[in-house]
Protein backbone atom coordinates (compact mmCIF):
# COMPACT_ATOMS: atom_id res chain seq x y z
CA UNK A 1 104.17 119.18 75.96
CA UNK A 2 102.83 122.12 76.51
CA UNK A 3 98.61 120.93 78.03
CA UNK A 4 100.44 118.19 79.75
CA UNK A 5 97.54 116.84 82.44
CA UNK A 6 98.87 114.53 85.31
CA UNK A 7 97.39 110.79 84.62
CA UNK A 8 98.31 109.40 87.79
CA UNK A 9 98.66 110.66 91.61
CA UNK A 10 101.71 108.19 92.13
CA UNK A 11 104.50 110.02 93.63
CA UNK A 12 102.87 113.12 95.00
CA UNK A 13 101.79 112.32 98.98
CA UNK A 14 104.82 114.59 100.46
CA UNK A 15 107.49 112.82 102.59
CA UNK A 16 106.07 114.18 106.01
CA UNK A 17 102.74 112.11 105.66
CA UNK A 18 104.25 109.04 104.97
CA UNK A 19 107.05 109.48 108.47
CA UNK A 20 103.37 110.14 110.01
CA UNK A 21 101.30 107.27 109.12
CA UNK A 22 104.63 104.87 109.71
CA UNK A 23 104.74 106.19 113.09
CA UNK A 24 100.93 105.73 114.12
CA UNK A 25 101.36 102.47 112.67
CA UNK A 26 103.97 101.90 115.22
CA UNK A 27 102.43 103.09 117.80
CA UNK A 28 99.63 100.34 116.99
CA UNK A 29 97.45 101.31 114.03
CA UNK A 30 96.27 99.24 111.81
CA UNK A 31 97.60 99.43 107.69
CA UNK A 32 93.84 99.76 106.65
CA UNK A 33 92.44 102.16 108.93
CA UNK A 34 95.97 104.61 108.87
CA UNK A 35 95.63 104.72 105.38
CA UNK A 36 92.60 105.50 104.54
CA UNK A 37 93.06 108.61 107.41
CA UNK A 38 95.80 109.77 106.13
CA UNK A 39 95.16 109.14 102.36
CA UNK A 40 97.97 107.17 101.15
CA UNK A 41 97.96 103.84 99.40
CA UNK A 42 97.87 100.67 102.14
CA UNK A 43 100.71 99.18 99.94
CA UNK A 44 102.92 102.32 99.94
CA UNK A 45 102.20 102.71 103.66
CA UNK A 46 103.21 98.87 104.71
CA UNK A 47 106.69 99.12 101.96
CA UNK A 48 107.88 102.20 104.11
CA UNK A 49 106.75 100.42 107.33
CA UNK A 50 108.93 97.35 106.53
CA UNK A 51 111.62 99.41 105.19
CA UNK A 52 111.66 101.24 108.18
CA UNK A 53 111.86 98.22 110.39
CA UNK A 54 114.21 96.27 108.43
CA UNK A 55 116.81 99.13 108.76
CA UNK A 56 116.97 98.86 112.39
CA UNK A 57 114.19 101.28 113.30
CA UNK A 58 112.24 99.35 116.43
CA UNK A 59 110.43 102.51 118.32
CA UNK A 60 108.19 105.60 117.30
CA UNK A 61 110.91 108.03 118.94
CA UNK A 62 113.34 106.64 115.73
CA UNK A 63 110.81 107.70 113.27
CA UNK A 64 111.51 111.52 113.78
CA UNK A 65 114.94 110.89 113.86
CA UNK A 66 115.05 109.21 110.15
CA UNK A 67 115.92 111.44 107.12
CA UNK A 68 113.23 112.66 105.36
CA UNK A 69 115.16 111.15 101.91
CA UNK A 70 113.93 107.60 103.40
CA UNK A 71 110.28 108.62 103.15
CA UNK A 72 110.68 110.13 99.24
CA UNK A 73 108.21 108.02 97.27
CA UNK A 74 110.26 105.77 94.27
């Protein structure tokens, strides 16, 4: 395909963002109000969130220390 145009913006907010807006959530943000700062879907935002926490993660000091590969949208 060579005029190929994008249809969707699924899969393109890089890894960093995401490790950032899990982290304010843990420090007490709200889904809504993270997401809309940071511009990534509430839904994508609260799956890595409960990924996150279901792994083990508890505090916002173990968010810096988790691979970036964990924050790689599917």
């Amino acid at each position: 395909m060579r005029t190929y145009k994008r249809k969707t913006e699924n899969g393109t907010i890089p890894p960093e963002v995401i490790r950032q807006g899990v982290q304010k959530i843990l420090e007490g943000g709200k889904f809504a109000t993270v997401a809309r700062e940071m511009h990534i879907p509430r839904s994508t935002l609260k799956r890595y969130t409960q990924k996150f926490l279901t792994e083990g993660g508890t505090s916002t000091n173990d968010v810096s220390e988790v691979p970036l590969e964990n924050f790689i949208p599917r």
